[in-house]
C-alpha atoms as a PDB file:
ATOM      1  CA  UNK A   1       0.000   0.000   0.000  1.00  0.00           C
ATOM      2  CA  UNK A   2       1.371   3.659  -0.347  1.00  0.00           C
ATOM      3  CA  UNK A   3       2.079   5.637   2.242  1.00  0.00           C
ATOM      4  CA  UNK A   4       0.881   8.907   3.260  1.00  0.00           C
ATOM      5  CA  UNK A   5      -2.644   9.349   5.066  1.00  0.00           C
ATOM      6  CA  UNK A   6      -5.682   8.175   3.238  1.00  0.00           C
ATOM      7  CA  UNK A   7      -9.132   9.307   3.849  1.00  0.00           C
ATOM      8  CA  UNK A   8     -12.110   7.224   4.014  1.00  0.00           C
ATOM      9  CA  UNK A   9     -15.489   7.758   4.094  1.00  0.00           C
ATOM     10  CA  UNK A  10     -18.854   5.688   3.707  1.00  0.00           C
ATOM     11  CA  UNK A  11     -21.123   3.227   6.041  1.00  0.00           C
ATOM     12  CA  UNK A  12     -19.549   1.060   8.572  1.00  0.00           C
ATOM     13  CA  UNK A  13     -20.023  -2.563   9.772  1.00  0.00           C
ATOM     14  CA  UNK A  14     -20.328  -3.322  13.501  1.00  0.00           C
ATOM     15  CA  UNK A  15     -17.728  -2.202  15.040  1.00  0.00           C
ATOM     16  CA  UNK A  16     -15.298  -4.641  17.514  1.00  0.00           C
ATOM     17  CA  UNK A  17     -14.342  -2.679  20.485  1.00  0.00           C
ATOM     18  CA  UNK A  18     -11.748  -4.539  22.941  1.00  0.00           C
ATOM     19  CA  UNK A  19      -9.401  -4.271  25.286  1.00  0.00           C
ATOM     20  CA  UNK A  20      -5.824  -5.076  24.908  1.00  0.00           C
ATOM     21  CA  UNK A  21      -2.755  -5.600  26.574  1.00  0.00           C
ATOM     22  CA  UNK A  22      -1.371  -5.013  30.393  1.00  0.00           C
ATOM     23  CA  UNK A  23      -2.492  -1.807  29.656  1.00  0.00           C
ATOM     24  CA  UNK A  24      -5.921  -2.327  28.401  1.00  0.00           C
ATOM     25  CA  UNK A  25      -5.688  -0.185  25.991  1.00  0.00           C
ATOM     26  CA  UNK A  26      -8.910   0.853  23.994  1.00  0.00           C
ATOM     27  CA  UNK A  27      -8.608  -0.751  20.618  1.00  0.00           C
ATOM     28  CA  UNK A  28     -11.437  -0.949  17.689  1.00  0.00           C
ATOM     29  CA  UNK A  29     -11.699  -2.342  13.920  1.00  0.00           C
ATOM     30  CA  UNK A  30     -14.361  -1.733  11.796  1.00  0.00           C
ATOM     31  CA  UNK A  31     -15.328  -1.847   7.487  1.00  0.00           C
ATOM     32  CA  UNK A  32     -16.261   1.023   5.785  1.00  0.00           C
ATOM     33  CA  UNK A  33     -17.798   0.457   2.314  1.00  0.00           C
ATOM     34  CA  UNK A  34     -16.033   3.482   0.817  1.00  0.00           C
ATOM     35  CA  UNK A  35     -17.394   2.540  -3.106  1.00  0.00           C
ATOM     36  CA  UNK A  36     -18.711   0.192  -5.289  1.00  0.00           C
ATOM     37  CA  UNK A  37     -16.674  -2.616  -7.854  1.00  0.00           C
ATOM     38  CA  UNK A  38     -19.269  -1.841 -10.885  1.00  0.00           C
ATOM     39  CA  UNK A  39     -17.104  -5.084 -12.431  1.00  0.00           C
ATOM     40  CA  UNK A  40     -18.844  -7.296  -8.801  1.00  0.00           C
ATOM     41  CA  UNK A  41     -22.048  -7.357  -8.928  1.00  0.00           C
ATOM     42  CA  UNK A  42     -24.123  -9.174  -6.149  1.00  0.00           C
ATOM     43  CA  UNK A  43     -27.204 -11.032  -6.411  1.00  0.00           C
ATOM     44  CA  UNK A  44     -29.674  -8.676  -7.169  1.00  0.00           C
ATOM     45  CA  UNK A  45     -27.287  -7.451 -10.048  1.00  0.00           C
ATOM     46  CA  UNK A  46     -25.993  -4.225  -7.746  1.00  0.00           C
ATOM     47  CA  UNK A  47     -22.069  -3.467  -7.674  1.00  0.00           C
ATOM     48  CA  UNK A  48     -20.633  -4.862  -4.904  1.00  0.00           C
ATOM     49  CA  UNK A  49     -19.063  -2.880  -2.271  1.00  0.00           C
ATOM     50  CA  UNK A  50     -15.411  -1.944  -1.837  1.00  0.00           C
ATOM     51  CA  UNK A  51     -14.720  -2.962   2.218  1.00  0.00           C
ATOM     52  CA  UNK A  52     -11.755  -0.521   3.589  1.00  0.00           C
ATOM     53  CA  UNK A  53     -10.414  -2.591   7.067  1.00  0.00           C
ATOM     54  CA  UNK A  54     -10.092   0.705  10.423  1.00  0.00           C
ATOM     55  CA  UNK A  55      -8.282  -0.492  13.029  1.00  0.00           C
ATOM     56  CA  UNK A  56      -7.999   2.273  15.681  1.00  0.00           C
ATOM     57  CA  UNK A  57      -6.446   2.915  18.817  1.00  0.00           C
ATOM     58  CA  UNK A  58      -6.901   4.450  22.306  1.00  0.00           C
ATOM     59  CA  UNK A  59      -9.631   8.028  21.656  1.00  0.00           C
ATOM     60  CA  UNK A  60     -10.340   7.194  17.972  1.00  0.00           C
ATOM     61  CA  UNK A  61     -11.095   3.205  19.332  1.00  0.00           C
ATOM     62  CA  UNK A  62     -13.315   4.660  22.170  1.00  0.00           C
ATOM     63  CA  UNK A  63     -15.164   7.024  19.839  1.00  0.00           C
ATOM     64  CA  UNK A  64     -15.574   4.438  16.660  1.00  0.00           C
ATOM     65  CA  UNK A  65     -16.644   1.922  18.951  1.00  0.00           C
ATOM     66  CA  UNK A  66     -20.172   4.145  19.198  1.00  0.00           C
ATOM     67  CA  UNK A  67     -21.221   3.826  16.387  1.00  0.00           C
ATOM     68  CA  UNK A  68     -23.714   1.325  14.480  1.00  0.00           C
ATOM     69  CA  UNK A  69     -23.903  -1.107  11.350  1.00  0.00           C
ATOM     70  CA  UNK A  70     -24.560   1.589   8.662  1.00  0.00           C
ATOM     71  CA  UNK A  71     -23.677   5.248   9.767  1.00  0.00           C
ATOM     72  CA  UNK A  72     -21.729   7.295   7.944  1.00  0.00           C
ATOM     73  CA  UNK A  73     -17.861   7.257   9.257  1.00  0.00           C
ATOM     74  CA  UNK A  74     -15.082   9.447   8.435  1.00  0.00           C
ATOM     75  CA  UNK A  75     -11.672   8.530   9.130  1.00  0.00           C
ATOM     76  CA  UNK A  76      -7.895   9.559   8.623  1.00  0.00           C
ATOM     77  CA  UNK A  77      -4.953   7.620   9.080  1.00  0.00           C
ATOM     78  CA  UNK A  78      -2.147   5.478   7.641  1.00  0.00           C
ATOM     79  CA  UNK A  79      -2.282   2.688   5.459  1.00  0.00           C
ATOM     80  CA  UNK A  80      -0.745  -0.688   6.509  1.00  0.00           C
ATOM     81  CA  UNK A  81      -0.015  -4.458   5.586  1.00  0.00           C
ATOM     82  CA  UNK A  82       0.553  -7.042   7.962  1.00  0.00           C
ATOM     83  CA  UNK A  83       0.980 -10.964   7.426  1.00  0.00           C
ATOM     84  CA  UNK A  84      -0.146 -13.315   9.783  1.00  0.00           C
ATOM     85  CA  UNK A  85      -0.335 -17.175   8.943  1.00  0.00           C
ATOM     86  CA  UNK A  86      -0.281 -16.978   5.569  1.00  0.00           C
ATOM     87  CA  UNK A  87      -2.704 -14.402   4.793  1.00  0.00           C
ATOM     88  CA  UNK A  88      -2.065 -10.341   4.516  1.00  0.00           C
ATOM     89  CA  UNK A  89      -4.065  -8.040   5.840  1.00  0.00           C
ATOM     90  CA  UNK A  90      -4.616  -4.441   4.646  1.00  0.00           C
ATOM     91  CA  UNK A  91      -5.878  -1.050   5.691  1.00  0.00           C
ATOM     92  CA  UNK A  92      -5.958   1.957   7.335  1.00  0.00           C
ATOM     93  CA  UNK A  93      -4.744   2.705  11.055  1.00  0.00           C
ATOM     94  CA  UNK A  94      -7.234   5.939  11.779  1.00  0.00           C
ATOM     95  CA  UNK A  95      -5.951   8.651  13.457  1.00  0.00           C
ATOM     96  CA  UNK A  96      -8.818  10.526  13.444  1.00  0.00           C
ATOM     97  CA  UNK A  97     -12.323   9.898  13.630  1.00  0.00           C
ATOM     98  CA  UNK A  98     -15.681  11.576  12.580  1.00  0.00           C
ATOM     99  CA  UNK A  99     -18.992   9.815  13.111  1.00  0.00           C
ATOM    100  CA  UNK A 100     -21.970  11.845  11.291  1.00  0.00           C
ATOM    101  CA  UNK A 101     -25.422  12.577  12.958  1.00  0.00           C
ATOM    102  CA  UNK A 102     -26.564  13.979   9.421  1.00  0.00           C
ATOM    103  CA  UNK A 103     -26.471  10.539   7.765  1.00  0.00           C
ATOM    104  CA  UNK A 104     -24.965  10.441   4.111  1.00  0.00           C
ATOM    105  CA  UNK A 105     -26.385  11.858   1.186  1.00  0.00           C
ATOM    106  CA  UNK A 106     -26.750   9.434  -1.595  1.00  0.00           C
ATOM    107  CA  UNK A 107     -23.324   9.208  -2.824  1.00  0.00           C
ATOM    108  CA  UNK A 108     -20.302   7.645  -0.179  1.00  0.00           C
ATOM    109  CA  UNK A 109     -19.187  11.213   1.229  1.00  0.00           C
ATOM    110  CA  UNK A 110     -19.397  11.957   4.654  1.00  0.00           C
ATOM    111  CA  UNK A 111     -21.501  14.563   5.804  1.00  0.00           C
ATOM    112  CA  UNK A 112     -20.773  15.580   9.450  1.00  0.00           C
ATOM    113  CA  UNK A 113     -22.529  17.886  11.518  1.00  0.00           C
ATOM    114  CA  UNK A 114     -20.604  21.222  11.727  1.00  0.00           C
ATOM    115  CA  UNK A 115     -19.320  21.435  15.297  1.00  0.00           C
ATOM    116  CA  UNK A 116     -21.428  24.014  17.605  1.00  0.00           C
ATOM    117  CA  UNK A 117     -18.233  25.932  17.857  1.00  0.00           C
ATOM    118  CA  UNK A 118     -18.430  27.095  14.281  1.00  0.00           C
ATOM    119  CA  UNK A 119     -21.972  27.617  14.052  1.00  0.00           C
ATOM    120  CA  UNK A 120     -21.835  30.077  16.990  1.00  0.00           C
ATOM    121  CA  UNK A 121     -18.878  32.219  14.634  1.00  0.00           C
ATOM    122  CA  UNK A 122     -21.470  32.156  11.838  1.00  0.00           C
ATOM    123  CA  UNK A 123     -24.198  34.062  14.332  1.00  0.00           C
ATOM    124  CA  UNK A 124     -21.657  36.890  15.131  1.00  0.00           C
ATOM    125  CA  UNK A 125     -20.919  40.251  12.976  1.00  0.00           C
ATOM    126  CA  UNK A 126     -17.913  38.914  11.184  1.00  0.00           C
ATOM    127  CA  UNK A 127     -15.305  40.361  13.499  1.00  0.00           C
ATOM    128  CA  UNK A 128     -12.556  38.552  14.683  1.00  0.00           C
ATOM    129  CA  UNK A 129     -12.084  39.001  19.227  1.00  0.00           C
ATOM    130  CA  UNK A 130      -8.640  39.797  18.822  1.00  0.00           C
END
């Protein structure tokens, strides 16, 4: 996989939050079906979708862990490979996660709420405080 940080975005599977470690530290994976394969179709004749494996740790595992099968997920990280008896595993290690209370529109965006922060900036004259 290349390196860099990738961003992903779509509907999520359950997640599966554990704990692991002496530390019990928070830890959470997760698919996001970031696209469709129009070359896979399933049985009803749809394009199949593309699965992206999330792992995430500590904050981001905590906070991904809330969600539910099918809302829309946003997350940041680096990609990575890993072999493990025979068989390699790929994805993305989030660094930072974005659940959406507005849902998805109909393409595989994200579409998070604006934070309350920003929407109080928007109610005031336009100056800056400083």
């Amino acid at each position: 996989m290349q390196g860099g940080e990738w961003l992903v975005t779509g509907r999520c599977s359950s997640p599966k939050f554990r704990r692991v470690g002496k530390n019990h530290t928070p830890f959470c994976t997760v698919g996001i079906a970031a696209g469709t394969n129009p070359k896979e179709l399933d049985e009803q004749g749809r394009p199949k979708p593309i699965w992206i494996n999330i792992t995430a740790w500590r904050g981001a595992a905590e906070l991904l862990a809330t969600a539910h099968s099918g809302d829309a997920v946003m997350v940041t990280g680096a990609p990575y490979t890993n072999e493990y008896e025979g068989r390699t595993y790929k994805g993305v290690n989030a660094s930072v996660v974005l659940l959406s209370q507005a849902g998805l529109p109909d393409g595989n965006s994200a579409a998070p709420s604006q934070p309350p922060a920003m929407a109080e900036l928007e109610e005031e004259d336009g100056e800056l405080p400083f």
